[in-house]
PDB file of N, CA and C in Angstrom:
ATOM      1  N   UNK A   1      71.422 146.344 -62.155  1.00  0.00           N
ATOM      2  CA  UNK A   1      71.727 147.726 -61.838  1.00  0.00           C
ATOM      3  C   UNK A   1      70.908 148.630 -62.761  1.00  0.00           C
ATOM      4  N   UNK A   2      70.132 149.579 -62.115  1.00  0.00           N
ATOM      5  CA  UNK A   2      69.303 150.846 -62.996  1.00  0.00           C
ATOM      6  C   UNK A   2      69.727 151.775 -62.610  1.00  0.00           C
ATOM      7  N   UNK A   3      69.334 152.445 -64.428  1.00  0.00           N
ATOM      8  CA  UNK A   3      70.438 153.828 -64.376  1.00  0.00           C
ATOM      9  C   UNK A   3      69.428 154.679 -64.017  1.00  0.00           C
ATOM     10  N   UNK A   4      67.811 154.679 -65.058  1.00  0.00           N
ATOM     11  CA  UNK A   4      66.942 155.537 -64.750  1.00  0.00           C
ATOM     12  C   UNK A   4      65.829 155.178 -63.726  1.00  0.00           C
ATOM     13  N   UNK A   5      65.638 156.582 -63.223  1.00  0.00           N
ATOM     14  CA  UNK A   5      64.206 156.435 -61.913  1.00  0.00           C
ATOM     15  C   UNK A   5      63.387 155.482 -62.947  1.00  0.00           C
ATOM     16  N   UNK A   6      62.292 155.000 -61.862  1.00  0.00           N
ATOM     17  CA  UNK A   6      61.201 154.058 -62.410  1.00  0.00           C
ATOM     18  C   UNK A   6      60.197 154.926 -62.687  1.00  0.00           C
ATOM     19  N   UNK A   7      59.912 156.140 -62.683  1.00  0.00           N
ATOM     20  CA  UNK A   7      59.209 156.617 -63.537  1.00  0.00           C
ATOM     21  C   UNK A   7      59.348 156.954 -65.065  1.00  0.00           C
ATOM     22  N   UNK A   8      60.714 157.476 -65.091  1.00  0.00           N
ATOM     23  CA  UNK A   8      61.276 158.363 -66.520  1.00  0.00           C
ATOM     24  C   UNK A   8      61.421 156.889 -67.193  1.00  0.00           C
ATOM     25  N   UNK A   9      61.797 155.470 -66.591  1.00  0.00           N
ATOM     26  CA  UNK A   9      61.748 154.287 -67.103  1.00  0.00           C
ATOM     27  C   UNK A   9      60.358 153.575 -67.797  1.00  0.00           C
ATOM     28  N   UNK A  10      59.212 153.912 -66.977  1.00  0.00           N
ATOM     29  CA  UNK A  10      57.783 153.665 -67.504  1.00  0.00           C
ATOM     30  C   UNK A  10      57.321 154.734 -68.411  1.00  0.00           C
ATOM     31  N   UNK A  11      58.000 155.762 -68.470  1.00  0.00           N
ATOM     32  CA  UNK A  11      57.593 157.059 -69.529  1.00  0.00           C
ATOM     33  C   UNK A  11      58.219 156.370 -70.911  1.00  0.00           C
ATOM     34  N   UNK A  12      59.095 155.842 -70.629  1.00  0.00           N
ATOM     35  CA  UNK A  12      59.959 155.605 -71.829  1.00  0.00           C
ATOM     36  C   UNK A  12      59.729 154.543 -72.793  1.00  0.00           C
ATOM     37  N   UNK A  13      59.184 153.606 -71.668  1.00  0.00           N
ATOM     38  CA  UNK A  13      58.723 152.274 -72.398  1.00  0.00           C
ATOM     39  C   UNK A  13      57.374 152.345 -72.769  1.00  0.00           C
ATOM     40  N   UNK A  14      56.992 153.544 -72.127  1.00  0.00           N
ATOM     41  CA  UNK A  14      55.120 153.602 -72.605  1.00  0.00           C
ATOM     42  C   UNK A  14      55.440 154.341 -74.391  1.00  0.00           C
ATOM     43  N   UNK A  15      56.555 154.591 -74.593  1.00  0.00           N
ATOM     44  CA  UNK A  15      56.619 155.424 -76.175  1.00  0.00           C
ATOM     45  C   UNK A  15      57.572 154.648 -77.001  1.00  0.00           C
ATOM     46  N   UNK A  16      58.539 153.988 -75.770  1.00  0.00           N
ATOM     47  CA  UNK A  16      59.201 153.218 -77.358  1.00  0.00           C
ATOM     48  C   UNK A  16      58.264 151.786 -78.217  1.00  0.00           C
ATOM     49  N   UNK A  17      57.212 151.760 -77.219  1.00  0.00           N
ATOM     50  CA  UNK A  17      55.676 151.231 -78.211  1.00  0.00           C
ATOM     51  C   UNK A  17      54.330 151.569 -78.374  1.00  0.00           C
ATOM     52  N   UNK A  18      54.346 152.561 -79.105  1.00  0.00           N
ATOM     53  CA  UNK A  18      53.777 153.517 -79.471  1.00  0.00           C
ATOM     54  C   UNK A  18      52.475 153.165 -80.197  1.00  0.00           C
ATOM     55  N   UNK A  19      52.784 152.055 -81.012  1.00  0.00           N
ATOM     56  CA  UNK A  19      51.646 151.759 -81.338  1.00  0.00           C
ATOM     57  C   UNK A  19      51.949 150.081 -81.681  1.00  0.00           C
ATOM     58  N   UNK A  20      50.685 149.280 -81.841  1.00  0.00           N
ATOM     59  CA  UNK A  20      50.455 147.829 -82.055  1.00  0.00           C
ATOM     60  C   UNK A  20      50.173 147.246 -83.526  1.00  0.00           C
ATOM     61  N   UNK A  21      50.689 146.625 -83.939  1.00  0.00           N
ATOM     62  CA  UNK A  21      50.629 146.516 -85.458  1.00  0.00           C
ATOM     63  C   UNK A  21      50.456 144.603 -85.498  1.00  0.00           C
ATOM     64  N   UNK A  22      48.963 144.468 -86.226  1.00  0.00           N
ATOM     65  CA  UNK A  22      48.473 143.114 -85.619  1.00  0.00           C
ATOM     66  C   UNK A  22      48.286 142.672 -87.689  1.00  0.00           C
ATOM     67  N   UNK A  23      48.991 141.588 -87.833  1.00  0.00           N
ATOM     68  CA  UNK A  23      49.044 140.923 -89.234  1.00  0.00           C
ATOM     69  C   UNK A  23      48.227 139.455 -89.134  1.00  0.00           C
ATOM     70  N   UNK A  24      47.467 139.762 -90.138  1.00  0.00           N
ATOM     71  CA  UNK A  24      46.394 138.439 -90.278  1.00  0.00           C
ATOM     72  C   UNK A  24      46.995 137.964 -91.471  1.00  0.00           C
ATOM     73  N   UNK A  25      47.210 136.968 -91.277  1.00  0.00           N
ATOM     74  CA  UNK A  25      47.841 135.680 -92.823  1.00  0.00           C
ATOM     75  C   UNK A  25      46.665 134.769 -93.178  1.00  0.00           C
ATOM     76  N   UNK A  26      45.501 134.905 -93.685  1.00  0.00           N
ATOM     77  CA  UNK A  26      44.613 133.716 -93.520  1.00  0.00           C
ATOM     78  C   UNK A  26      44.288 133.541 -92.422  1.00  0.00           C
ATOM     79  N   UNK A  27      43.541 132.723 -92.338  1.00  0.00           N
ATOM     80  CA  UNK A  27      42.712 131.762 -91.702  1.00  0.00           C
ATOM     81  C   UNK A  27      43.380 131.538 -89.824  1.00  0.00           C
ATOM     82  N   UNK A  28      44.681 131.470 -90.304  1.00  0.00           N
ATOM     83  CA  UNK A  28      45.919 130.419 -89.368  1.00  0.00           C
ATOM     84  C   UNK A  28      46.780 130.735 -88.854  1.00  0.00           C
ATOM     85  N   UNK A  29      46.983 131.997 -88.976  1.00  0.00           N
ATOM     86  CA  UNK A  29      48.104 132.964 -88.486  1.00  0.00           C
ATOM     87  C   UNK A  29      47.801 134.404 -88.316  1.00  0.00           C
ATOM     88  N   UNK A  30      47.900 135.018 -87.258  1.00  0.00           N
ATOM     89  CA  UNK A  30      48.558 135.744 -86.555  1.00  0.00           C
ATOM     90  C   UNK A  30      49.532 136.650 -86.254  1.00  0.00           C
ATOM     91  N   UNK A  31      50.282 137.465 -86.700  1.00  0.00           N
ATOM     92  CA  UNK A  31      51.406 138.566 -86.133  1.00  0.00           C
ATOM     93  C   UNK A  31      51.134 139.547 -85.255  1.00  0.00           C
ATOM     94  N   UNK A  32      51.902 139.525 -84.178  1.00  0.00           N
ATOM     95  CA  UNK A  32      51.482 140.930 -83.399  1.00  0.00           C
ATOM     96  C   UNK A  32      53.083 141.301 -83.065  1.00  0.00           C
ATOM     97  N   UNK A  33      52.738 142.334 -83.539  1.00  0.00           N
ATOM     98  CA  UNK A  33      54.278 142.966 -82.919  1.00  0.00           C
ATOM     99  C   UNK A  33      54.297 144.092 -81.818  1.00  0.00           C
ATOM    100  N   UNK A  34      55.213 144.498 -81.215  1.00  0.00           N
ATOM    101  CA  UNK A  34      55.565 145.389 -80.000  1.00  0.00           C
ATOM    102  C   UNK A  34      54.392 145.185 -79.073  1.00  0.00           C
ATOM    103  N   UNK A  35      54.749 143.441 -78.570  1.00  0.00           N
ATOM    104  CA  UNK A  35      54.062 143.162 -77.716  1.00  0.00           C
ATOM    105  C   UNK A  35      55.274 142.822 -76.127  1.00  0.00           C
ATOM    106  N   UNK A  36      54.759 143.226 -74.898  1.00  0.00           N
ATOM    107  CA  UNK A  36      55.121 143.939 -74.515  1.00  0.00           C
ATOM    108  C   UNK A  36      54.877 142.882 -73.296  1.00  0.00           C
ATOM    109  N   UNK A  37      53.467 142.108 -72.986  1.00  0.00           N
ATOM    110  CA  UNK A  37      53.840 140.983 -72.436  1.00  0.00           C
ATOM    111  C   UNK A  37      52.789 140.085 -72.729  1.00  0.00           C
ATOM    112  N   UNK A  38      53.257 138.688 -72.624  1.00  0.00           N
ATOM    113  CA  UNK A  38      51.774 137.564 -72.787  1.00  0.00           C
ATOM    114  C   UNK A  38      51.361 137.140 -71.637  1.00  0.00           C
ATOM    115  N   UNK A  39      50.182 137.295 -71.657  1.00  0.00           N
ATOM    116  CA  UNK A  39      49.070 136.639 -70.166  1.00  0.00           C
ATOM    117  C   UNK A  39      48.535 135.338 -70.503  1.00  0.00           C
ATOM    118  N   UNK A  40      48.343 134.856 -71.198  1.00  0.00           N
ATOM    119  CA  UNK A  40      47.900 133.429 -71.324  1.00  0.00           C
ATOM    120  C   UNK A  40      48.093 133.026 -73.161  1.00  0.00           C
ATOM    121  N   UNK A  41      47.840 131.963 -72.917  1.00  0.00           N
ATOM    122  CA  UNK A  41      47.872 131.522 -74.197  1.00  0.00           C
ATOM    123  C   UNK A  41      47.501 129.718 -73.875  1.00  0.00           C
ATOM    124  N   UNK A  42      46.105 129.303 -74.610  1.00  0.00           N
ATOM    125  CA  UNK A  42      45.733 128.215 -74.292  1.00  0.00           C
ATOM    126  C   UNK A  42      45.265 127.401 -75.752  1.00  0.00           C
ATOM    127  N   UNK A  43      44.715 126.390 -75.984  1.00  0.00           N
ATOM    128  CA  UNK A  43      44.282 125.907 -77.143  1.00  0.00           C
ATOM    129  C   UNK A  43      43.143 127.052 -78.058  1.00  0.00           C
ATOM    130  N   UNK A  44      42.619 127.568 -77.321  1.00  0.00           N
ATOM    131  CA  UNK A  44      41.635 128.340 -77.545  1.00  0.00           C
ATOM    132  C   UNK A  44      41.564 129.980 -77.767  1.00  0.00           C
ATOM    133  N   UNK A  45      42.346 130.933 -76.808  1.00  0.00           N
ATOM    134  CA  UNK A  45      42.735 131.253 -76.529  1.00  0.00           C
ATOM    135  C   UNK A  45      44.165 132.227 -76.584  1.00  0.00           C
ATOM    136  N   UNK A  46      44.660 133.387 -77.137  1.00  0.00           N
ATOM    137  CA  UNK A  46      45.495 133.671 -76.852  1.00  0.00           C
ATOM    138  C   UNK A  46      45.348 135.243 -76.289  1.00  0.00           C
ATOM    139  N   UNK A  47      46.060 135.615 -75.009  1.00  0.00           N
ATOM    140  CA  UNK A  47      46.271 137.336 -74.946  1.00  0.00           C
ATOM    141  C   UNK A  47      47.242 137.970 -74.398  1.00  0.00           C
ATOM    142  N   UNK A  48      47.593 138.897 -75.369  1.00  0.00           N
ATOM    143  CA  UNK A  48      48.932 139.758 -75.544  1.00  0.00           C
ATOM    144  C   UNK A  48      48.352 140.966 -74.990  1.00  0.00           C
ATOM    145  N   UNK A  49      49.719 141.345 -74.401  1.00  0.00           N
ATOM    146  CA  UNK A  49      49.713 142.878 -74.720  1.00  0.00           C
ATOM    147  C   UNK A  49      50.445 143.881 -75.124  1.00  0.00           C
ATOM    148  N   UNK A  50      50.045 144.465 -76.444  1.00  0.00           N
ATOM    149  CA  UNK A  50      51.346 145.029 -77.249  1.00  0.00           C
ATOM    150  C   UNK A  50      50.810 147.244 -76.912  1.00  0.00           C
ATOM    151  N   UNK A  51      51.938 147.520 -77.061  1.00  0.00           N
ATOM    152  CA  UNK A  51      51.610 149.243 -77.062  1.00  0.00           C
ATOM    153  C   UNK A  51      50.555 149.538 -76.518  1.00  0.00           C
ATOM    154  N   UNK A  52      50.228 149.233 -75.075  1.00  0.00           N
ATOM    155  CA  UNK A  52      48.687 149.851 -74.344  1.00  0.00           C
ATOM    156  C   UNK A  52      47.823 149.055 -74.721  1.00  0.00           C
ATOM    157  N   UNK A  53      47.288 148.443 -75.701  1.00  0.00           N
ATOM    158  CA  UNK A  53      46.384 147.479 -76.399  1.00  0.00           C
ATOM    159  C   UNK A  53      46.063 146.110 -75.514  1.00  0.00           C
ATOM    160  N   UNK A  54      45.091 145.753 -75.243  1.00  0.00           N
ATOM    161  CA  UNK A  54      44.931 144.116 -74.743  1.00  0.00           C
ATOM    162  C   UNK A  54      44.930 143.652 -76.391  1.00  0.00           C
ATOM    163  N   UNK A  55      45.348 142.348 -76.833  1.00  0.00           N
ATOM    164  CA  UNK A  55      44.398 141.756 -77.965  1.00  0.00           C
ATOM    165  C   UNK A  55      44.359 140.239 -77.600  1.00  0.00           C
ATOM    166  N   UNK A  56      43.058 140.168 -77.738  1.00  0.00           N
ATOM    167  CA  UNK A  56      42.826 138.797 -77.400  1.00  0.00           C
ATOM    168  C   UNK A  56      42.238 138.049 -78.604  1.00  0.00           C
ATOM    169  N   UNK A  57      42.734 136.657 -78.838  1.00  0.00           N
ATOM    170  CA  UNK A  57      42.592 135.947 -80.301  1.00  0.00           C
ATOM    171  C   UNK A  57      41.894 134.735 -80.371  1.00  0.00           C
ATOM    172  N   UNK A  58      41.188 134.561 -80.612  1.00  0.00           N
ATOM    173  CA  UNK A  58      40.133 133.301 -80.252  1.00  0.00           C
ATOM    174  C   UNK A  58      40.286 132.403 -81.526  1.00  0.00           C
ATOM    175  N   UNK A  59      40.067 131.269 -81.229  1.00  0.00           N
ATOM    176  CA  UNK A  59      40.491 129.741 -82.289  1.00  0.00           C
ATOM    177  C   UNK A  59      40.300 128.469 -81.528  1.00  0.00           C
ATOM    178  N   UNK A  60      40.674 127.715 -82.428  1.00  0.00           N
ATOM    179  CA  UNK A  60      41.177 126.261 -82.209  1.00  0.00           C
ATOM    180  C   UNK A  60      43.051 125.923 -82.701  1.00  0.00           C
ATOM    181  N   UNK A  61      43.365 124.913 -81.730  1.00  0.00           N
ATOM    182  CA  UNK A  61      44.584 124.338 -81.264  1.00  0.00           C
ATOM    183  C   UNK A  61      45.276 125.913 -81.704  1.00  0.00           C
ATOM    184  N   UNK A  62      44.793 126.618 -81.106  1.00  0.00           N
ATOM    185  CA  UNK A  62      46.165 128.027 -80.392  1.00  0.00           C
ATOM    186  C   UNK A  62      47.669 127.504 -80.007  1.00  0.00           C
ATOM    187  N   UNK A  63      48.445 128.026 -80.518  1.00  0.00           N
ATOM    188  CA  UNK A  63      50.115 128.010 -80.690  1.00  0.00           C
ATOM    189  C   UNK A  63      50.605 129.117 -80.919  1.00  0.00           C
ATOM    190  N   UNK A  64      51.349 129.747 -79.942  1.00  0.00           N
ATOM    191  CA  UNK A  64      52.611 130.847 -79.949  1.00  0.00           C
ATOM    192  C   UNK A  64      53.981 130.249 -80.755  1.00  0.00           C
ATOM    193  N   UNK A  65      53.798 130.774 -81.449  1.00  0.00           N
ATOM    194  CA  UNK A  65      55.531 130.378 -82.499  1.00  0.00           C
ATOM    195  C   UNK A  65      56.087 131.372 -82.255  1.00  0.00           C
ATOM    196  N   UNK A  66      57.359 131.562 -82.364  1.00  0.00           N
ATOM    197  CA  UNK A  66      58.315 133.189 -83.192  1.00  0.00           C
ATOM    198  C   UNK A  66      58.034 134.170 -82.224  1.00  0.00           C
ATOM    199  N   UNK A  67      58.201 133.653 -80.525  1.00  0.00           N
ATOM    200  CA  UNK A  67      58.091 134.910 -79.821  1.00  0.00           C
ATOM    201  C   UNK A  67      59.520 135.150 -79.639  1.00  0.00           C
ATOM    202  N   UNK A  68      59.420 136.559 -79.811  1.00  0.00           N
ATOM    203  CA  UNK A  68      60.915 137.128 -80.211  1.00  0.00           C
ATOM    204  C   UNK A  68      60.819 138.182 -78.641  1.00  0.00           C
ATOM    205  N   UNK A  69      61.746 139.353 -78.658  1.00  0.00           N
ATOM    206  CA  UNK A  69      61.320 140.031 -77.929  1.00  0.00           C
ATOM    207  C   UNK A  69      60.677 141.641 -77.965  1.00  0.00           C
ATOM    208  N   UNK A  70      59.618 141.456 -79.039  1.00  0.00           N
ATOM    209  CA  UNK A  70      58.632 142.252 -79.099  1.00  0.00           C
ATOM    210  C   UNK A  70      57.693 141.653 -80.249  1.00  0.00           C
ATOM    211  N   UNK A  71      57.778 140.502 -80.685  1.00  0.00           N
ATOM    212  CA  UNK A  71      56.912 139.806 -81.696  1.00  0.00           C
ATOM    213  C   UNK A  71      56.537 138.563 -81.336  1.00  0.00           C
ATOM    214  N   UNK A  72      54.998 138.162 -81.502  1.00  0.00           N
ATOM    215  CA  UNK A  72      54.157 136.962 -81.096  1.00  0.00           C
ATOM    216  C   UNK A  72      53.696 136.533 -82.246  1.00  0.00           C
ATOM    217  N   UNK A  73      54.007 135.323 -82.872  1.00  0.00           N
ATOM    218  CA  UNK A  73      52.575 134.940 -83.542  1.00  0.00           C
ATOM    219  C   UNK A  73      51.954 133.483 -83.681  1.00  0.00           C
ATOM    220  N   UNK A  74      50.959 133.467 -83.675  1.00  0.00           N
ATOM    221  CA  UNK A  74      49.802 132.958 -82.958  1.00  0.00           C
ATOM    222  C   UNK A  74      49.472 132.287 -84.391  1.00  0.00           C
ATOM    223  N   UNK A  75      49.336 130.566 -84.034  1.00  0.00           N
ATOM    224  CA  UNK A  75      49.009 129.591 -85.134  1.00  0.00           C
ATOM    225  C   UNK A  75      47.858 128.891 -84.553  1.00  0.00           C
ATOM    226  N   UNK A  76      47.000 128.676 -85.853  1.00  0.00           N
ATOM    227  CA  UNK A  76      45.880 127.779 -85.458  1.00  0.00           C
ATOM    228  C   UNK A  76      44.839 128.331 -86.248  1.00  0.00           C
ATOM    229  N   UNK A  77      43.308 127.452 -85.920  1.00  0.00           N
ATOM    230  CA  UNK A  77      42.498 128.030 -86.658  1.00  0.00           C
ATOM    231  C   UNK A  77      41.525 129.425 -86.071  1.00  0.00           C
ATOM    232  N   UNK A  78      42.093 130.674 -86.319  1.00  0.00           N
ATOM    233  CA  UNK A  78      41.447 131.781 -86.217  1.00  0.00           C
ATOM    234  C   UNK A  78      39.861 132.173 -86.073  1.00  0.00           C
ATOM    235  N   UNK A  79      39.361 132.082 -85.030  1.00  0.00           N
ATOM    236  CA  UNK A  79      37.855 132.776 -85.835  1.00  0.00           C
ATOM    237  C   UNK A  79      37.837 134.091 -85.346  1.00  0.00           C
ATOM    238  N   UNK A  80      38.619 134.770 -83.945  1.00  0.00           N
ATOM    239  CA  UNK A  80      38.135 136.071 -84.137  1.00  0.00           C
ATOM    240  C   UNK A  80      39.109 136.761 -83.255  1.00  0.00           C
ATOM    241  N   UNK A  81      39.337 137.712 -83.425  1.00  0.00           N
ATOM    242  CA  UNK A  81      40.450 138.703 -82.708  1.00  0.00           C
ATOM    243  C   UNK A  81      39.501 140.333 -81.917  1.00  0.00           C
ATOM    244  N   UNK A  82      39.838 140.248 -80.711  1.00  0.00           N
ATOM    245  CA  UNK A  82      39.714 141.302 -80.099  1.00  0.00           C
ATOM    246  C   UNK A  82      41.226 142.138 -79.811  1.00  0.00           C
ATOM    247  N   UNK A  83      40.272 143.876 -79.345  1.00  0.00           N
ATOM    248  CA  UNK A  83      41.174 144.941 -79.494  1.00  0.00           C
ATOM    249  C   UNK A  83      40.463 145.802 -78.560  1.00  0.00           C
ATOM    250  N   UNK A  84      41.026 145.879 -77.259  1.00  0.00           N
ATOM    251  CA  UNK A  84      40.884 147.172 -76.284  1.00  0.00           C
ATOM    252  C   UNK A  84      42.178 147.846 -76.005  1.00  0.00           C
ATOM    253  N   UNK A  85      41.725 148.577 -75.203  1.00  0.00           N
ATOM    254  CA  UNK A  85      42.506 149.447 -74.746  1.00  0.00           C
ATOM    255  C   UNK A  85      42.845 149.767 -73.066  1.00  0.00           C
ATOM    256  N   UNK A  86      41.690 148.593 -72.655  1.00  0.00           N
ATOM    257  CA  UNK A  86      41.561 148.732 -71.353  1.00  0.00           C
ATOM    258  C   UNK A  86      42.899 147.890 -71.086  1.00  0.00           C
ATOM    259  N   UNK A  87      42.643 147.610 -69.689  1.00  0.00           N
ATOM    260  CA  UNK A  87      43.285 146.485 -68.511  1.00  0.00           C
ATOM    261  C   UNK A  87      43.212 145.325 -68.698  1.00  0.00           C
ATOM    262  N   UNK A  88      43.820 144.310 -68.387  1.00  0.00           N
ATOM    263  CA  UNK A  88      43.310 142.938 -68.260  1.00  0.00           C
ATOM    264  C   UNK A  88      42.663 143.015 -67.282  1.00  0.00           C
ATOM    265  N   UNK A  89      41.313 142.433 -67.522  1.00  0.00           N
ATOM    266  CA  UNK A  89      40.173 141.681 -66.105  1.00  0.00           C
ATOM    267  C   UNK A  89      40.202 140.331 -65.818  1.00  0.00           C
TER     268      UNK A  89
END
């Protein structure tokens, strides 16, 4: 059952994550918080999308631990993290 229209509902959720806050631990870890949904996640591979942001995380043996419901983080060996703003393609 919904209380609010599906617009004033997508207004709302476009601000209660406002912004993306991405924590590097070393080498091997990963934090992303007020992520909002995951599109894949493979050995190689991981992409979120937190507050408007795509971020996509590139490595070896990729692992989602500690997905909560607005926090991802991403184990393995790190080599590089992307950050748009676009769409997923």
């Amino acid at each position: 059952m919904k209380f609010l229209p599906n617009k004033l509902e997508q207004k709302l959720k476009k601000y209660t994550f406002a912004e993306s806050y991405v924590t590097i631990c070393g080498k091997d870890e990963v934090m992303i918080e007020n992520v909002s949904n995951v599109y894949e996640c493979n050995e190689i591979m991981a992409r979120v999308r937190a507050a408007g942001n795509d971020i996509v995380i590139w490595g070896e043996n990729l692992k989602l631990q500690g997905y909560t419901s607005s926090t991802v983080t991403v184990f393995g060996k790190i080599s590089s993290i992307e950050l748009s703003s676009g769409g997923i393609n």
